[in-house]
N, C-alpha and C. Protein backbone atom coordinates (compact mmCIF):
# COMPACT_ATOMS: atom_id res chain seq x y z
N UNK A 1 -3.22 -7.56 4.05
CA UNK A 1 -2.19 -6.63 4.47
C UNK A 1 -1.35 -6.15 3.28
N UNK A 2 -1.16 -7.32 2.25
CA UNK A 2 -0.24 -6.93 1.22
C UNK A 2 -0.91 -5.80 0.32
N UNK A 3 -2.11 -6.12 0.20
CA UNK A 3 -3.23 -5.12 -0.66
C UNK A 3 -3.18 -3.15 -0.03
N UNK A 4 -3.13 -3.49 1.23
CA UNK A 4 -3.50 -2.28 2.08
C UNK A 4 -2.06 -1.76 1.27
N UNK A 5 -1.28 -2.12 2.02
CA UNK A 5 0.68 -1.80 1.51
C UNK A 5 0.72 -0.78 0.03
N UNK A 6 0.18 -2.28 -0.53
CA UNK A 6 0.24 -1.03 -1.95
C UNK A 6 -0.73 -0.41 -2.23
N UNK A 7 -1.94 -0.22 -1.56
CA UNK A 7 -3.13 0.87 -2.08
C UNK A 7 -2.49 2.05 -1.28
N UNK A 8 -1.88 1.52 -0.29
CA UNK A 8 -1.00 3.09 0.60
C UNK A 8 0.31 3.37 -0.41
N UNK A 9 1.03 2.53 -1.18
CA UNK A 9 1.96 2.79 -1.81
C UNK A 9 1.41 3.89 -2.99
N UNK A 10 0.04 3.84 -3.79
CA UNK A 10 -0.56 4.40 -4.74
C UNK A 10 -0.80 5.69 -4.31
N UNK A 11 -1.79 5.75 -3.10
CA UNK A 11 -2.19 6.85 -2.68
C UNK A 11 -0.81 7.93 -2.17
N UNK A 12 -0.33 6.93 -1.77
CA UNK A 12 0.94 8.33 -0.90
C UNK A 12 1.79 9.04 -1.99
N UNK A 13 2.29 8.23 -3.17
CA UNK A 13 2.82 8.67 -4.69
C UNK A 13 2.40 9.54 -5.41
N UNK A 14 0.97 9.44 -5.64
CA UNK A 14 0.40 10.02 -6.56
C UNK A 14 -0.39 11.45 -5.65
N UNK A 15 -0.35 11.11 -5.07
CA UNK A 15 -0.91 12.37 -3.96
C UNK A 15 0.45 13.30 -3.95
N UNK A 16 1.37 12.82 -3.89
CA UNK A 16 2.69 13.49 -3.85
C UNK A 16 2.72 14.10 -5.27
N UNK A 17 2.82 13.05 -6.48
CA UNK A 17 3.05 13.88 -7.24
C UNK A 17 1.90 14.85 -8.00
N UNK A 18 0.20 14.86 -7.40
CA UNK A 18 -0.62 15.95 -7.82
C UNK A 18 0.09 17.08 -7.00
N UNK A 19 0.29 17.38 -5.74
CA UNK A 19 0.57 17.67 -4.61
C UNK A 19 1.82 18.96 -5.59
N UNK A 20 2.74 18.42 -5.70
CA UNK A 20 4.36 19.03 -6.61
C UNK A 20 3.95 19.30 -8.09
N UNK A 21 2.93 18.83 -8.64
CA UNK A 21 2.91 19.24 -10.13
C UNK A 21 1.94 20.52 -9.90
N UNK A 22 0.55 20.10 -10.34
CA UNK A 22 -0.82 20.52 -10.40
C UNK A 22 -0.51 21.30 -9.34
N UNK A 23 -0.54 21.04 -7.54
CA UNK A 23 -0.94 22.33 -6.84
C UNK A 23 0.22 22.34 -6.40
N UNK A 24 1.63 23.00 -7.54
CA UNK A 24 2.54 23.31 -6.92
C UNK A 24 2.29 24.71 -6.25
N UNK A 25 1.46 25.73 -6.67
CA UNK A 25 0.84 27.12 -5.94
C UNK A 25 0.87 27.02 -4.78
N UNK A 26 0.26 25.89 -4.12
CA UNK A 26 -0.21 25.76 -3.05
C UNK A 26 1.42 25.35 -1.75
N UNK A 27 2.08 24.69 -3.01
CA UNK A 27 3.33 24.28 -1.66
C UNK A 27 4.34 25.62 -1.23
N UNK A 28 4.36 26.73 -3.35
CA UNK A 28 5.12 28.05 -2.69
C UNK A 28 4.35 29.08 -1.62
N UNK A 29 3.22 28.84 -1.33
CA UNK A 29 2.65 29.57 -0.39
C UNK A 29 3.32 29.01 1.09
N UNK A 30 2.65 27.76 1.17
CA UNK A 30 3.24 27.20 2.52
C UNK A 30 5.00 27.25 2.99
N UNK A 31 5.94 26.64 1.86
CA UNK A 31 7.07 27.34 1.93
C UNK A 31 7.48 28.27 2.66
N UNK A 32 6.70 29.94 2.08
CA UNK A 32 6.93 31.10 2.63
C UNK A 32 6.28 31.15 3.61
N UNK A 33 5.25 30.80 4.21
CA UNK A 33 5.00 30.79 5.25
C UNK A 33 5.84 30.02 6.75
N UNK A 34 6.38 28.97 6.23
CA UNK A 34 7.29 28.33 6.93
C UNK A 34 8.53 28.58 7.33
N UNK A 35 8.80 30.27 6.24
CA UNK A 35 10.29 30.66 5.96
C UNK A 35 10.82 30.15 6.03
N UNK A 36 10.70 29.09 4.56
CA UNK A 36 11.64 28.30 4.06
C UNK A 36 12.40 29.02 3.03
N UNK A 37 13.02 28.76 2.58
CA UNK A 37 13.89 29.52 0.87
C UNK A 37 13.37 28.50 -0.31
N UNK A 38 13.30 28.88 -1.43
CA UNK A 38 13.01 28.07 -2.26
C UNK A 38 14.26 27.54 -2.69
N UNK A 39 15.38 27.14 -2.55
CA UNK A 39 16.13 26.28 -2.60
C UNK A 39 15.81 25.29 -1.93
N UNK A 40 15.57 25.18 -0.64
CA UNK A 40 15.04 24.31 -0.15
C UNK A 40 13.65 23.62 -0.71
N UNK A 41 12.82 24.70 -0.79
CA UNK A 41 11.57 24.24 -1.42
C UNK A 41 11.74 22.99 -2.78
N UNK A 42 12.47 23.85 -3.39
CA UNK A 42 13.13 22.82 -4.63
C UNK A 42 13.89 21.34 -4.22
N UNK A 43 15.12 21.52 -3.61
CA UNK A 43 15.08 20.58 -2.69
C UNK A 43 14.23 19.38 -2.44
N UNK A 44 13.82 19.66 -1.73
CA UNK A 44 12.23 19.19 -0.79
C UNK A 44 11.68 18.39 -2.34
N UNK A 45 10.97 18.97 -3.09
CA UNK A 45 10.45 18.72 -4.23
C UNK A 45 10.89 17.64 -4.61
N UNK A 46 12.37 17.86 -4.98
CA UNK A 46 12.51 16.74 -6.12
C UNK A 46 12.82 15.79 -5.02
N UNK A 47 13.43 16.05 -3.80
CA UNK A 47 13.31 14.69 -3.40
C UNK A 47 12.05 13.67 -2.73
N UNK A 48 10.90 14.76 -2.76
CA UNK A 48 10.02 13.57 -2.56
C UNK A 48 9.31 13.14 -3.45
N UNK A 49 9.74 13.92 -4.96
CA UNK A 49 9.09 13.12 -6.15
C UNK A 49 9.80 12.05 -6.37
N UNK A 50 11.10 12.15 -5.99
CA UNK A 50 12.06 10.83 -6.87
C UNK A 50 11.61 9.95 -5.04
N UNK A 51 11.27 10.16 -4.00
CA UNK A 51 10.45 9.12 -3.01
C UNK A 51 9.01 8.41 -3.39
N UNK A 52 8.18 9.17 -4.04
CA UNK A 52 7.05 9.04 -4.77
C UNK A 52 7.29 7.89 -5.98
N UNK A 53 8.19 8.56 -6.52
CA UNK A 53 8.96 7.23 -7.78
C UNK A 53 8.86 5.76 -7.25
N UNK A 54 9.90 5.74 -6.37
CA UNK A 54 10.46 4.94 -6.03
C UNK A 54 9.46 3.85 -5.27
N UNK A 55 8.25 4.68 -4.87
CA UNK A 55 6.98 3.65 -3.88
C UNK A 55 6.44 3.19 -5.23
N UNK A 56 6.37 4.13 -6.54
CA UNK A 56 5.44 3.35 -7.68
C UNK A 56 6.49 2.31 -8.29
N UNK A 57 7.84 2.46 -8.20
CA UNK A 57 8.39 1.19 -8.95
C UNK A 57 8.39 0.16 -7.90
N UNK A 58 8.01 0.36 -6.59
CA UNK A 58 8.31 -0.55 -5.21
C UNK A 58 7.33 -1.60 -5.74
N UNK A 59 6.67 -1.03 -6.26
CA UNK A 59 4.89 -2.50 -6.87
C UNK A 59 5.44 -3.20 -7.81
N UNK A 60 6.20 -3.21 -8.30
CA UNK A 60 7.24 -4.59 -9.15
C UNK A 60 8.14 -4.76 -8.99
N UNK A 61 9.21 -3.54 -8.26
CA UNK A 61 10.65 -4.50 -7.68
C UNK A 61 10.80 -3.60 -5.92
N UNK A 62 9.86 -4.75 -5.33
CA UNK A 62 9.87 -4.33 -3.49
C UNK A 62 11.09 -4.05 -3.17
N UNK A 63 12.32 -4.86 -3.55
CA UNK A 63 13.49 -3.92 -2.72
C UNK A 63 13.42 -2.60 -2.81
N UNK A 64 12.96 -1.53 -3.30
CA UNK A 64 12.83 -0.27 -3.61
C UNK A 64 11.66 0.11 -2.54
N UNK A 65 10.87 -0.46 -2.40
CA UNK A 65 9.74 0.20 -1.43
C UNK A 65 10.26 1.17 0.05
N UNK A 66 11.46 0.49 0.63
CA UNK A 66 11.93 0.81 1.72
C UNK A 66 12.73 1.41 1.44
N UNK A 67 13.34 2.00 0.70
CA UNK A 67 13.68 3.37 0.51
C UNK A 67 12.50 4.31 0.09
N UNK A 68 11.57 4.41 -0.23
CA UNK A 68 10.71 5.01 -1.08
C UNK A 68 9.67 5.47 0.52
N UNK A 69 9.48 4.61 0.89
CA UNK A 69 8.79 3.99 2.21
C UNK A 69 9.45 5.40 3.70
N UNK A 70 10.46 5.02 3.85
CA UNK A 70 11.23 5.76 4.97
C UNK A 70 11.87 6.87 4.71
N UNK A 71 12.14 7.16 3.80
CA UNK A 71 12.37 8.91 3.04
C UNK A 71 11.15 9.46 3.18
N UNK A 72 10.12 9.17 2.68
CA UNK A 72 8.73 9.75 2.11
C UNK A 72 8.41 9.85 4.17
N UNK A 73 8.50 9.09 5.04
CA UNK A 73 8.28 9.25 6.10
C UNK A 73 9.10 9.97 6.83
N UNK A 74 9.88 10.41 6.68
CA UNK A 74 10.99 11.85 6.90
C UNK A 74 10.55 12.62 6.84
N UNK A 75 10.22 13.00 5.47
CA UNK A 75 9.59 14.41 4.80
C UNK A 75 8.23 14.55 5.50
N UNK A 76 7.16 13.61 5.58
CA UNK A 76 6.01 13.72 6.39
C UNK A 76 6.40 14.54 7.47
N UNK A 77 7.22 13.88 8.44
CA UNK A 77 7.54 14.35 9.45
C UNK A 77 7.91 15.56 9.91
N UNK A 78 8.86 15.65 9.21
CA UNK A 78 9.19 17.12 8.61
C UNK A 78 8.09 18.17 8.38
N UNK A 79 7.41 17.60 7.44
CA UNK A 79 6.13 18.14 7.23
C UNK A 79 5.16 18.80 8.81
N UNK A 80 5.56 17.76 9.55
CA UNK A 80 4.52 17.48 10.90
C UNK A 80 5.24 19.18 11.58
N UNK A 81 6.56 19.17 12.05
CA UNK A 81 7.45 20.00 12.33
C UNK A 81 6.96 21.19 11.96
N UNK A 82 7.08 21.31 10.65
CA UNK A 82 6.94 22.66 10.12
C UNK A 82 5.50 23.39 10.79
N UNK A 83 4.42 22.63 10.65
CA UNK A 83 2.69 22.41 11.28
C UNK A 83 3.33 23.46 12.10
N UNK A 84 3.70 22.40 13.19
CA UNK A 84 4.35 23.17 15.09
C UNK A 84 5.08 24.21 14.85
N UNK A 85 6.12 24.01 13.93
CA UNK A 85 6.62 25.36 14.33
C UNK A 85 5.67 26.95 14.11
N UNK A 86 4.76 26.83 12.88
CA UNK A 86 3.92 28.16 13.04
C UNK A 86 2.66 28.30 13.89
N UNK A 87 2.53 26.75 14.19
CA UNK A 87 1.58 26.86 15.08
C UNK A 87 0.15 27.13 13.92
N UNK A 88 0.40 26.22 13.34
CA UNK A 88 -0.71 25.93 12.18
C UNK A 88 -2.11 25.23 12.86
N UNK A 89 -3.28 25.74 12.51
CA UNK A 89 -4.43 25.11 13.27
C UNK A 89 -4.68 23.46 12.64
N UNK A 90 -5.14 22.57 13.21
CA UNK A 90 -5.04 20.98 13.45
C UNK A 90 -5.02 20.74 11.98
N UNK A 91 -6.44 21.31 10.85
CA UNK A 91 -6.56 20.33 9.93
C UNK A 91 -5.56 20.86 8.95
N UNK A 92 -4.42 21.72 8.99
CA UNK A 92 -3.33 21.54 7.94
C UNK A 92 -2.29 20.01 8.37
N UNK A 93 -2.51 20.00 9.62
CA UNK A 93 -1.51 18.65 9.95
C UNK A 93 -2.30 17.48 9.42
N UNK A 94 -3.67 17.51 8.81
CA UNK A 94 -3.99 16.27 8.76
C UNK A 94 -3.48 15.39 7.59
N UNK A 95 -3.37 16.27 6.64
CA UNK A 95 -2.62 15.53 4.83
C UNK A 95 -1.23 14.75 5.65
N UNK A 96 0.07 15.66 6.19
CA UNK A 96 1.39 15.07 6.00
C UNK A 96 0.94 13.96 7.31
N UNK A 97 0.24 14.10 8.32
CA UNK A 97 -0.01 13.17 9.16
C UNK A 97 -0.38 11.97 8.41
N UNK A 98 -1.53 12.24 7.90
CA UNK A 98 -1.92 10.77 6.86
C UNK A 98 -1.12 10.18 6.55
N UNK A 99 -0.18 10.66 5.37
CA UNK A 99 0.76 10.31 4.52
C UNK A 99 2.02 9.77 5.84
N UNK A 100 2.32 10.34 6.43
CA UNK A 100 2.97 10.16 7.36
C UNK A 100 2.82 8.63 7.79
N UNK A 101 1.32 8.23 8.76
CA UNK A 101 0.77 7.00 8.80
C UNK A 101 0.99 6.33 7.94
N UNK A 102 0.53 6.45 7.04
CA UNK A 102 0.41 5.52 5.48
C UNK A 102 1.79 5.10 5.29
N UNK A 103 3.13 6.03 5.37
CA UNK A 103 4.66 5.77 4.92
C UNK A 103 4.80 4.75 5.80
N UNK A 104 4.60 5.03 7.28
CA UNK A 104 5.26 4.44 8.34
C UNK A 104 4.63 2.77 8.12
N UNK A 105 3.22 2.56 7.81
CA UNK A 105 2.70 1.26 7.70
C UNK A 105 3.22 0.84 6.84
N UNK A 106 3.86 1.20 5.48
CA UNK A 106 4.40 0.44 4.11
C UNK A 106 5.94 -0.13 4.94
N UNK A 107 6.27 0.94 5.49
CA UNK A 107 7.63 0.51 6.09
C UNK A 107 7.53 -0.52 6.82
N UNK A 108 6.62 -0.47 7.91
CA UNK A 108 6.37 -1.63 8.81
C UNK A 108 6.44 -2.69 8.35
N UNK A 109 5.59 -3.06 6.80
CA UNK A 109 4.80 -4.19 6.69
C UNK A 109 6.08 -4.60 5.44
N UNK A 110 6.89 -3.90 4.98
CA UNK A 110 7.53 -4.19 4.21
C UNK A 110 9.28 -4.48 5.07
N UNK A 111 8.96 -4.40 6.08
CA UNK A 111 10.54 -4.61 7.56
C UNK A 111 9.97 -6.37 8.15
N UNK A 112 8.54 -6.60 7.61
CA UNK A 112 8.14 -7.85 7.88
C UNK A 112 7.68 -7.59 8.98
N UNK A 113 7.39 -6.73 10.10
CA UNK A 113 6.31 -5.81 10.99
C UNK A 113 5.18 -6.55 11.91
N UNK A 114 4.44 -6.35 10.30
CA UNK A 114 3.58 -6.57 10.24
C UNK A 114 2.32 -7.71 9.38
């Protein structure tokens, strides 16, 4: 269980931060499609890179995971929201859903859960 925790702690981080660096293209598209503002977009950004952070320093000092953990599962959610509100077809919900799952299990297992 502890293994799963942090291979979900790796994947959900670093997916985040290819996600905001490399295909930042890809998030100002969705943005505008969401009619969001890029203040927000920016926003959004840095705070789920400094959530992303915070799951990779969670792998040597765990008090940090659960913040890193339940923010990052906000924004998923959020993420999920945005899906519904345009009425986005299934497999765009499948990334923040994942990640979504993945946040919510680190949280679980790191609340002692699981």
């Amino acid at each position: 269980m502890y293994e799963l925790s942090l291979l979900f702690q790796l994947i959900v981080a670093l997916s985040v931060f290819l996600v905001w660096t490399i295909r930042y293209n890809n998030v100002v598209k969705e943005f505008k499609e969401f009619g969001y503002s890029d203040l927000l977009r920016n926003i959004v950004g840095a705070l789920k890179i400094s959530s992303a952070t915070l799951l990779l320093f969670g792998i040597w000092y765990t008090e940090l995971t659960l913040i890193g953990s339940i923010s990052m599962a906000f924004f998923m959610f959020c993420a999920q929201m945005s899906h519904l509100k345009i009425k986005n077809p299934l497999i765009k919900f499948l990334p923040s859903l994942t990640f979504l799952l993945m946040s919510l299990y680190i949280t679980a297992f790191n609340f002692g859960l699981i």
